[in-house]
Protein backbone atom coordinates (compact mmCIF):
# COMPACT_ATOMS: atom_id res chain seq x y z
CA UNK A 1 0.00 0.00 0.00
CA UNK A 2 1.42 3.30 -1.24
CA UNK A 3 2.37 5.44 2.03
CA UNK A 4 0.31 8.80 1.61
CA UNK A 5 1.05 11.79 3.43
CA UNK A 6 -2.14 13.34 5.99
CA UNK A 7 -4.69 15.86 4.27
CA UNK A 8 -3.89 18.39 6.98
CA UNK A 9 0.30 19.25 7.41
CA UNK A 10 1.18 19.45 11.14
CA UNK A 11 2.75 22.70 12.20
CA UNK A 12 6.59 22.84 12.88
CA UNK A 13 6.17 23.89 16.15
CA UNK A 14 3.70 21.47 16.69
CA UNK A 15 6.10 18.50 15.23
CA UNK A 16 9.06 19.57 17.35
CA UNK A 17 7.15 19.66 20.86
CA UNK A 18 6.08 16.62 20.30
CA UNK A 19 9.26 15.52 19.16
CA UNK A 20 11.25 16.68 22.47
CA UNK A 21 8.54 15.84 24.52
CA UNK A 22 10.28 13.67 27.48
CA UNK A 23 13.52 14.22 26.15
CA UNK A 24 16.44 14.95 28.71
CA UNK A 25 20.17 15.99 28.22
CA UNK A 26 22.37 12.29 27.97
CA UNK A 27 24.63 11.43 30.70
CA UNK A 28 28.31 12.82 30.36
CA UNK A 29 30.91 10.79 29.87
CA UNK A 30 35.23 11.42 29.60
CA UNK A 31 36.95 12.01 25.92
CA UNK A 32 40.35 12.46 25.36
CA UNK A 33 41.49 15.57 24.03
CA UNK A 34 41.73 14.85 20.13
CA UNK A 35 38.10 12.96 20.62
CA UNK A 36 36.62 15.95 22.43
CA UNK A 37 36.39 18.56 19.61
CA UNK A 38 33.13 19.24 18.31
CA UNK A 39 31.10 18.05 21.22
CA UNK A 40 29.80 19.86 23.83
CA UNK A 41 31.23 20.94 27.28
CA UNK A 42 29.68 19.04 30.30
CA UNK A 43 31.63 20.53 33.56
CA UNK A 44 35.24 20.64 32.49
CA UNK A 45 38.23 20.57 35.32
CA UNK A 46 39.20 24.03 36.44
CA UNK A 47 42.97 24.71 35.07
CA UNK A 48 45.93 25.92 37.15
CA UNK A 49 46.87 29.39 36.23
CA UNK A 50 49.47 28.92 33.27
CA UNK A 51 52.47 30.48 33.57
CA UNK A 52 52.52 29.13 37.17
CA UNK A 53 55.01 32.18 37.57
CA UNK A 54 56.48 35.11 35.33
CA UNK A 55 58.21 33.29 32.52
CA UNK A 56 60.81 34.50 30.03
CA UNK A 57 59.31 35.34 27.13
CA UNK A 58 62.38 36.24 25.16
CA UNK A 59 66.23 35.01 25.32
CA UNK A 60 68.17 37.52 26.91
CA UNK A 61 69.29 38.97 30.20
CA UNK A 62 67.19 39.11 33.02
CA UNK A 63 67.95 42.90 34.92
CA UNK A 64 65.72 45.19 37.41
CA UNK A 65 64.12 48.07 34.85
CA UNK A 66 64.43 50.32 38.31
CA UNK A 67 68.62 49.11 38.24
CA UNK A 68 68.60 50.30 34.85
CA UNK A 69 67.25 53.20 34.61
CA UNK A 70 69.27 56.29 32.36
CA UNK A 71 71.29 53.31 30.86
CA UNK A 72 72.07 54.00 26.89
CA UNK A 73 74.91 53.23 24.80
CA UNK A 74 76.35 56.96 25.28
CA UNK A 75 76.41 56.38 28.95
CA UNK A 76 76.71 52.75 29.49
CA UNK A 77 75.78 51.86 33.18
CA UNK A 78 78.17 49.24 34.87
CA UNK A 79 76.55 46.38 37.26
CA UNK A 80 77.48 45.60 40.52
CA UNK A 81 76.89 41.94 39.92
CA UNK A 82 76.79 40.20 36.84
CA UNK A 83 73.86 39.26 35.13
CA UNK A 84 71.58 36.28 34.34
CA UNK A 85 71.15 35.02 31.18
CA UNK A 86 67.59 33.06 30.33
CA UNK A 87 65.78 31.61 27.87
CA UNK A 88 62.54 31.90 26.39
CA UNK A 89 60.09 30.21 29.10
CA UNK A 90 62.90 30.09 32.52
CA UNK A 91 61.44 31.16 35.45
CA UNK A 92 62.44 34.79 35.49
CA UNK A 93 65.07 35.12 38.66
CA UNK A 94 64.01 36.88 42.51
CA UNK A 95 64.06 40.96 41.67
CA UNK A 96 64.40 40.41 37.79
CA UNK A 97 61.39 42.33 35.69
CA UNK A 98 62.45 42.55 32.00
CA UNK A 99 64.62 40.79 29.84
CA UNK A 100 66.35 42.81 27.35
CA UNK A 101 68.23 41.81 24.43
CA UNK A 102 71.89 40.21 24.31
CA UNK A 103 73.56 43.35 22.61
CA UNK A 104 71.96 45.45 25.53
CA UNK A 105 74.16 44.68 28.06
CA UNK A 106 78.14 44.28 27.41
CA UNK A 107 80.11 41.90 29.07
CA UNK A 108 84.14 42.11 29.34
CA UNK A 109 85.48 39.69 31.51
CA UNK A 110 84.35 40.34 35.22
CA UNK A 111 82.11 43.44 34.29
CA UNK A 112 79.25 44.06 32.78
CA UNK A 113 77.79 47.16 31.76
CA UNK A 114 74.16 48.03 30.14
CA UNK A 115 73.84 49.96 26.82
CA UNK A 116 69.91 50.36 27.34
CA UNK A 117 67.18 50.85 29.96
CA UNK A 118 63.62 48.47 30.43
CA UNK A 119 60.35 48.79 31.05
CA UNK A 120 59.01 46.15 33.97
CA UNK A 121 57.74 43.13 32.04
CA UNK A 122 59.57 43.90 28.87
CA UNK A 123 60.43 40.46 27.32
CA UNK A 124 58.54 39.16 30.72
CA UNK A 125 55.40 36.74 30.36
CA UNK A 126 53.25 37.02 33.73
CA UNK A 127 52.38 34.22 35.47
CA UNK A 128 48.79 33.62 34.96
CA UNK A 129 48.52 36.09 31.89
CA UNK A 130 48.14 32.59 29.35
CA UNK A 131 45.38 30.82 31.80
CA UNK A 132 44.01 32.43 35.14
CA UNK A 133 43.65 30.02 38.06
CA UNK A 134 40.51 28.21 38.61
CA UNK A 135 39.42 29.02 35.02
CA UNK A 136 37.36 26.12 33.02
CA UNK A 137 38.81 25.58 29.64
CA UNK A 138 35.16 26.38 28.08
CA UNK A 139 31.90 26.68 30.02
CA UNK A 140 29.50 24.33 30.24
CA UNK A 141 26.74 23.61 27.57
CA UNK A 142 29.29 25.26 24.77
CA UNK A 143 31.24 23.82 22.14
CA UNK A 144 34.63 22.82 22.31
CA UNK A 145 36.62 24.10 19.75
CA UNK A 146 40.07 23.79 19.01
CA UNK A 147 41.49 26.82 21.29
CA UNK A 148 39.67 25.26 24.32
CA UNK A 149 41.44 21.86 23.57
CA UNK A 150 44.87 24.05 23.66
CA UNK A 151 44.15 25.61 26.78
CA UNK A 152 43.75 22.15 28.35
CA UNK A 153 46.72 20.76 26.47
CA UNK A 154 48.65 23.56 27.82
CA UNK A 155 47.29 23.03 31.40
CA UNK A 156 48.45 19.36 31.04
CA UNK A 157 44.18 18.05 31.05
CA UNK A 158 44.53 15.11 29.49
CA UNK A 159 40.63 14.61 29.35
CA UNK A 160 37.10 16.11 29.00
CA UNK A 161 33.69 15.90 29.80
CA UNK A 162 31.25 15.61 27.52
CA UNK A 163 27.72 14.89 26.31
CA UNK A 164 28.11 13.43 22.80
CA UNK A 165 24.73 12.31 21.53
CA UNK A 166 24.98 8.90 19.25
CA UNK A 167 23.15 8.97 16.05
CA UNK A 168 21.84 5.91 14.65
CA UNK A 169 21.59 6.32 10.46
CA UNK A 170 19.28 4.02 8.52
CA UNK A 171 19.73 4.91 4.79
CA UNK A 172 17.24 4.26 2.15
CA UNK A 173 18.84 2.74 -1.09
CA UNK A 174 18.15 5.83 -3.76
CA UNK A 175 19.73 8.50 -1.11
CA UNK A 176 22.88 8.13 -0.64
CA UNK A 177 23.98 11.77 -1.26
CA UNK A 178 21.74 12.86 0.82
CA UNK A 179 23.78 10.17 3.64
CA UNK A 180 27.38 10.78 3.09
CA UNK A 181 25.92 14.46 3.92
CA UNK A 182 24.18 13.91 7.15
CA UNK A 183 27.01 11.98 8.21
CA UNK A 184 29.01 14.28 7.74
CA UNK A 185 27.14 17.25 9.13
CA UNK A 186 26.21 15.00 12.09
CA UNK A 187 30.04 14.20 13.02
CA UNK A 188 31.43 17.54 12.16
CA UNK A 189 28.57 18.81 15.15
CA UNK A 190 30.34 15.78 17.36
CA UNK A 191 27.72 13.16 17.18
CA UNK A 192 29.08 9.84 17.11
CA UNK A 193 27.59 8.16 14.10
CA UNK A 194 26.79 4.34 13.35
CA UNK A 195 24.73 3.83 9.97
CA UNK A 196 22.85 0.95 8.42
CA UNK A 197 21.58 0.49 5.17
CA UNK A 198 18.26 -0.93 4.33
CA UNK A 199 18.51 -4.22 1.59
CA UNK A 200 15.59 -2.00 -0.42
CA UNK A 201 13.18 0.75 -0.61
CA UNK A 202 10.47 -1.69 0.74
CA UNK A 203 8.40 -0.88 4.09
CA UNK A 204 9.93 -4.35 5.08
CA UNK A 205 13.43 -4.16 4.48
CA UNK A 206 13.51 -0.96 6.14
CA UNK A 207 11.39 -1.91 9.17
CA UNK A 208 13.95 -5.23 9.09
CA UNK A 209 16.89 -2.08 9.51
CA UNK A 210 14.92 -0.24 12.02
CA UNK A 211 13.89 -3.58 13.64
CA UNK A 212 17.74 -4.53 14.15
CA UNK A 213 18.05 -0.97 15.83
CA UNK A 214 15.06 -1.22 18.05
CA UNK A 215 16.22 -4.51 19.61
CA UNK A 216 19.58 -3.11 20.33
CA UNK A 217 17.93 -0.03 22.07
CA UNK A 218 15.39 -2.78 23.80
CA UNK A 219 17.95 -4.68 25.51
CA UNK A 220 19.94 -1.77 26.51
CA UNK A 221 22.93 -3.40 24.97
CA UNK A 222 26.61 -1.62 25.55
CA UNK A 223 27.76 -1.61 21.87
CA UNK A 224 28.25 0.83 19.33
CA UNK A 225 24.62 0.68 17.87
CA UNK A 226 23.05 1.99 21.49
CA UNK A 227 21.58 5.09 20.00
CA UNK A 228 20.24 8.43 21.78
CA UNK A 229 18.87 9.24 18.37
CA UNK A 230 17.93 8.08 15.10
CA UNK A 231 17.33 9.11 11.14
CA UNK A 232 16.09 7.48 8.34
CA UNK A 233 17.18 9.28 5.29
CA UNK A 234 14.74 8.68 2.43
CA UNK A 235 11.55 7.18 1.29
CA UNK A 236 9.56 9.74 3.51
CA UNK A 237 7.15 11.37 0.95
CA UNK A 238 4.12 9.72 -0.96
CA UNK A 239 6.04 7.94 -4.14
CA UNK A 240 5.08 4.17 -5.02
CA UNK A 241 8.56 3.77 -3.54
CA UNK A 242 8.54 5.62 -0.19
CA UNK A 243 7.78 3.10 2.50
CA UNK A 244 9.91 4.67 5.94
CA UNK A 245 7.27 6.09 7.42
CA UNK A 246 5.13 2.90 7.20
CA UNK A 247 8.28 0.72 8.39
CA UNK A 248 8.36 3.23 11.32
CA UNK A 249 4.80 2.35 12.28
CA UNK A 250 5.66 -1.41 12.43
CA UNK A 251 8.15 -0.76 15.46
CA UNK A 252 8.04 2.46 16.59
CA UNK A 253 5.39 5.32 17.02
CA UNK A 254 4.82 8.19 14.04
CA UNK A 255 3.82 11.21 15.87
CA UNK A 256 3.61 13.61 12.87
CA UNK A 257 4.06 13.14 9.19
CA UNK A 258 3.63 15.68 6.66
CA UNK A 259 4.92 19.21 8.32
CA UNK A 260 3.93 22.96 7.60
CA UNK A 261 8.08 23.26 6.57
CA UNK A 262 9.86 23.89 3.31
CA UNK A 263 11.66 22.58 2.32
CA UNK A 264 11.06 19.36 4.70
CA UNK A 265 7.15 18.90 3.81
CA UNK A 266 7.09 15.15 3.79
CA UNK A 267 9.65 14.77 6.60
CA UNK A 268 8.31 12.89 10.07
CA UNK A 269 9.06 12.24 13.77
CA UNK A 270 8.22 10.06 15.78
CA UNK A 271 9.33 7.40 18.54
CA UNK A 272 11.66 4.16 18.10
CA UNK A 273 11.26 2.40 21.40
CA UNK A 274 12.16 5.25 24.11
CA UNK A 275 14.32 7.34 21.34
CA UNK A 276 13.30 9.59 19.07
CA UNK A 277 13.21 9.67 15.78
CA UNK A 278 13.20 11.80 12.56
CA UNK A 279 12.32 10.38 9.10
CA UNK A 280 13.95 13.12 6.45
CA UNK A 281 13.40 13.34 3.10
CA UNK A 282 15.82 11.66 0.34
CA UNK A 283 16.36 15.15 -1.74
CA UNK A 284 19.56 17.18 -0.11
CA UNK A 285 17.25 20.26 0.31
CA UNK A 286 14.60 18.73 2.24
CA UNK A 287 16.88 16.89 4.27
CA UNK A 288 18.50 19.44 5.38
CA UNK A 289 16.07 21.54 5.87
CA UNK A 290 14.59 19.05 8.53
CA UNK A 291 17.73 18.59 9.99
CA UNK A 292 18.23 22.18 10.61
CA UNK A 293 14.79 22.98 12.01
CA UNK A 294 13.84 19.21 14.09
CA UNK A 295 16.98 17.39 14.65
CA UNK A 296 19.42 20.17 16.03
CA UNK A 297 16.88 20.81 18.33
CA UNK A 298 16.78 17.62 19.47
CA UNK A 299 21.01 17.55 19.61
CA UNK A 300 20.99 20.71 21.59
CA UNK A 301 18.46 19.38 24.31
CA UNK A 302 19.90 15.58 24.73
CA UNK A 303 23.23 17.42 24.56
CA UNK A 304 22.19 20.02 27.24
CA UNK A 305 23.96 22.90 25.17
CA UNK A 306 23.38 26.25 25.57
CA UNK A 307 21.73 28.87 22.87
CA UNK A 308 23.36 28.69 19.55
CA UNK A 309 25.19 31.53 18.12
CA UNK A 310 23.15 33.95 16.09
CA UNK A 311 24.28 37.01 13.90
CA UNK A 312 22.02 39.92 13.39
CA UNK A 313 22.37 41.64 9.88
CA UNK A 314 20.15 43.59 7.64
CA UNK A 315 18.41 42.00 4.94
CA UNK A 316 19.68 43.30 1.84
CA UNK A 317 16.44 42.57 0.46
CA UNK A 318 13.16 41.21 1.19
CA UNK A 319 12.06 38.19 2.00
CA UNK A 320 8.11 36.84 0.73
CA UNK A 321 6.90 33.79 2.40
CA UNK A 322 3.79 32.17 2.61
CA UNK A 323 1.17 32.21 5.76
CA UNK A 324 0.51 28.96 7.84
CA UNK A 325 4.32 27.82 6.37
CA UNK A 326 7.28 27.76 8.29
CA UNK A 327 9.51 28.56 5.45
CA UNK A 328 13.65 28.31 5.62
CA UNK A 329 16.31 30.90 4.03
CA UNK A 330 19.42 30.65 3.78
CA UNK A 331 21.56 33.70 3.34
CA UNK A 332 25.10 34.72 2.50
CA UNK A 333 26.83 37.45 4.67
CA UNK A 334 27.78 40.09 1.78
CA UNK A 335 28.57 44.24 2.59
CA UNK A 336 27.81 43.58 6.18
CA UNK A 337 24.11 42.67 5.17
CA UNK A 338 21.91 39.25 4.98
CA UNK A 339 21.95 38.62 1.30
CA UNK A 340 18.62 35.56 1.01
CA UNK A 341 20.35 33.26 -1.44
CA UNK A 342 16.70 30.83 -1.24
CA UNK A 343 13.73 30.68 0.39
CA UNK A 344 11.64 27.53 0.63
CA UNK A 345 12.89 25.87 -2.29
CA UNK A 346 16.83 25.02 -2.25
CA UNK A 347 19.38 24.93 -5.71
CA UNK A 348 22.37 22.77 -4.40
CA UNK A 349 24.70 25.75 -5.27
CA UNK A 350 22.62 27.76 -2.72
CA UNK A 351 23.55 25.53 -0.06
CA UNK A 352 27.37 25.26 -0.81
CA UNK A 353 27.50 29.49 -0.38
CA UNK A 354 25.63 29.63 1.92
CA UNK A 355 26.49 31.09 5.53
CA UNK A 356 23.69 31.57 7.51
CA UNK A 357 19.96 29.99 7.54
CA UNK A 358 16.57 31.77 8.64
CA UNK A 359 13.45 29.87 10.18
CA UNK A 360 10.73 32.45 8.53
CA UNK A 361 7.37 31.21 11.37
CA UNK A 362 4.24 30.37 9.77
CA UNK A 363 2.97 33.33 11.46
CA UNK A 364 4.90 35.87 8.98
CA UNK A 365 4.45 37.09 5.44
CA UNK A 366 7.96 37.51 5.34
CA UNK A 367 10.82 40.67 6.29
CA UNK A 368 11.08 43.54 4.44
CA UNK A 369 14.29 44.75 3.14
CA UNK A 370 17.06 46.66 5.72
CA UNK A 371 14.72 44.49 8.55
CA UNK A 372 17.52 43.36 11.01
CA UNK A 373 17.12 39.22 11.17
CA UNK A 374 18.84 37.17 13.73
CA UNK A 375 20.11 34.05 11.98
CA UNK A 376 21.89 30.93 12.32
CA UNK A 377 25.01 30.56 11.13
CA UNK A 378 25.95 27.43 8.99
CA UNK A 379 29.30 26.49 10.19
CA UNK A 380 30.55 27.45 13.98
């Protein structure tokens, strides 16, 4: 029987309380460093002020600026003791404040005389100035990029902690662009990813892939296919050859199908045992349209993260959408303005340049040019 979408479309907002309804952040657990990046910050260690003390932060001599003061090469100041000679990142010696170049100070045997005066902490790097004590490495609920992972390298942290949500992929045969996509926009946002391909398009030999993942989840096994999450990726609309949304009924629950989105009309949600699940659309556009407006969402609450990061820019020209359609439009940052590159329907090309998306609610008929939007950016 041909799967056929409802007569009435569900509202996205509708769809995505459903879809988070019961849904709580994942327990943490410990990455190493080079795993941690990407995922999201669950309580990290406090680091130990870094330097642990004022540091060389040149080679040279270590000298008093106050002993040195009036020194210059026309009246060359002699030293009463001889001075210390450090490298880049010594411990700077008791009473020593700056660290001035090797042809600053002239040494002849026993003496030593200076050809130039200091400034206190020239060539000096204070201790604390890299990391201050009792500082996290990034807070709580925010991403960890790559200069959080060198502050904790630096600190000698040899670990985080994390929530990393897994994501269990079931790909439809006929979609596999549209995978290698999702895959890769789910582990660049630090999901942990385990896929499985369906034998065929069939309701059966996708339930059969769904069916493998629901037992796994059912017995609460400790393996890689555990999920917190799943997609399907295809076979979600109303074609003689779009079954995933009836395989989803035979072992799970379908809580919405057909939403008030575009692109992402014939996407659904719905429940897989305990875990929740999105069905998204074969075509790139509508996939990712769905991913951007039901499963981040769902990543940001099982991941406990904090708001995303949102630019505000002028549209640098209008934007029409439709009433009772929650419409998506992606933009391009160009001349310090929001530059809509689509709206509702998607050209590949549009996607690759793009560097922002806007959720337009059903609500609106659109902005009007010079309007300042607040919108998502595509790539953190």
């Amino acid at each position: 029987m041909t799967q056929r979408l409802p007569p009435s479309l569900t509202p996205l907002d509708t769809a995505l309380a459903a879809l988070l309804r019961g849904v709580d952040p994942i327990a943490t657990i410990e990455l190493p460093l080079a795993e941690a990046a990407g995922c999201i910050a669950a309580g990290t260690p406090l680091l130990a002020a870094c330097p642990s003390c004022d540091i060389a932060a040149a080679d040279g001599w270590a000298l008093c600026a106050n002993d040195i003061v009036g020194a210059s090469a026309y009246s060359p100041l002699p030293l009463t003791t001889a001075p210390v000679w450090v490298d880049a990142g010594d411990a700077m010696p008791p009473g020593c404040d700056c660290v001035l170049d090797a042809d600053a100070v002239e040494v002849s045997g026993p003496l030593a005389q200076v050809l130039a005066e200091g400034v206190p902490g020239q060539g000096v790097r204070r201790g604390g100035s890299d990391i201050a004590g009792l500082a996290p490495a990034v807070a709580e609920g925010h991403l960890i990029h790559p200069a959080a992972l060198l502050l904790a390298r630096t600190a000698g942290v040899e670990k985080l902690s994390v929530r990393r949500p897994r994501l269990g992929i079931v790909n439809v045969p006929g979609a596999a662009v549209t995978a290698h996509m999702i895959a890769e926009i789910a582990r660049a946002a630090g999901l942990q990813v385990q896929t499985r391909e369906a034998a065929a398009r069939d309701a059966a030999s996708i339930a059969e892939a769904l069916g493998d993942l629901a037992c796994d989840l059912a017995c609460d096994l400790a393996c890689d296919l555990t999920c917190d999450l799943v997609v399907t990726i295809g076979g979600s609309g109303a074609g003689r050859r779009d079954a995933a949304v009836s395989a989803l009924a035979r072992h799970g629950d379908v809580l919405a199908h057909g939403l008030a989105l575009q692109p992402g009309r014939t996407a659904a949600v719905g429940r897989l045992g305990p875990v929740p699940i999105v069905a998204l659309p074969g075509s790139p556009d509508h996939a990712l349209a769905a991913w951007l407006a039901l499963v981040l969402p769902l990543v940001d609450r099982l991941s406990a993260r904090q708001l995303r990061r949102r630019m505000t820019l002028p549209l640098a020209r209008k934007i029409a959408s439709s009433v009772g359609i929650a419409e998506i439009a992606l933009l391009a940052e160009e001349h310090h303005a929001w530059l809509p590159l689509a709206v509702g329907d998607w050209p590949l090309q549009a996607i690759a340049r793009a560097d922002a998306w806007l959720l337009v609610p059903a609500s609106h008929e659109g902005f009007a040019a010079g309007t300042p939007v607040d919108a998502y950016l595509m790539r953190e």
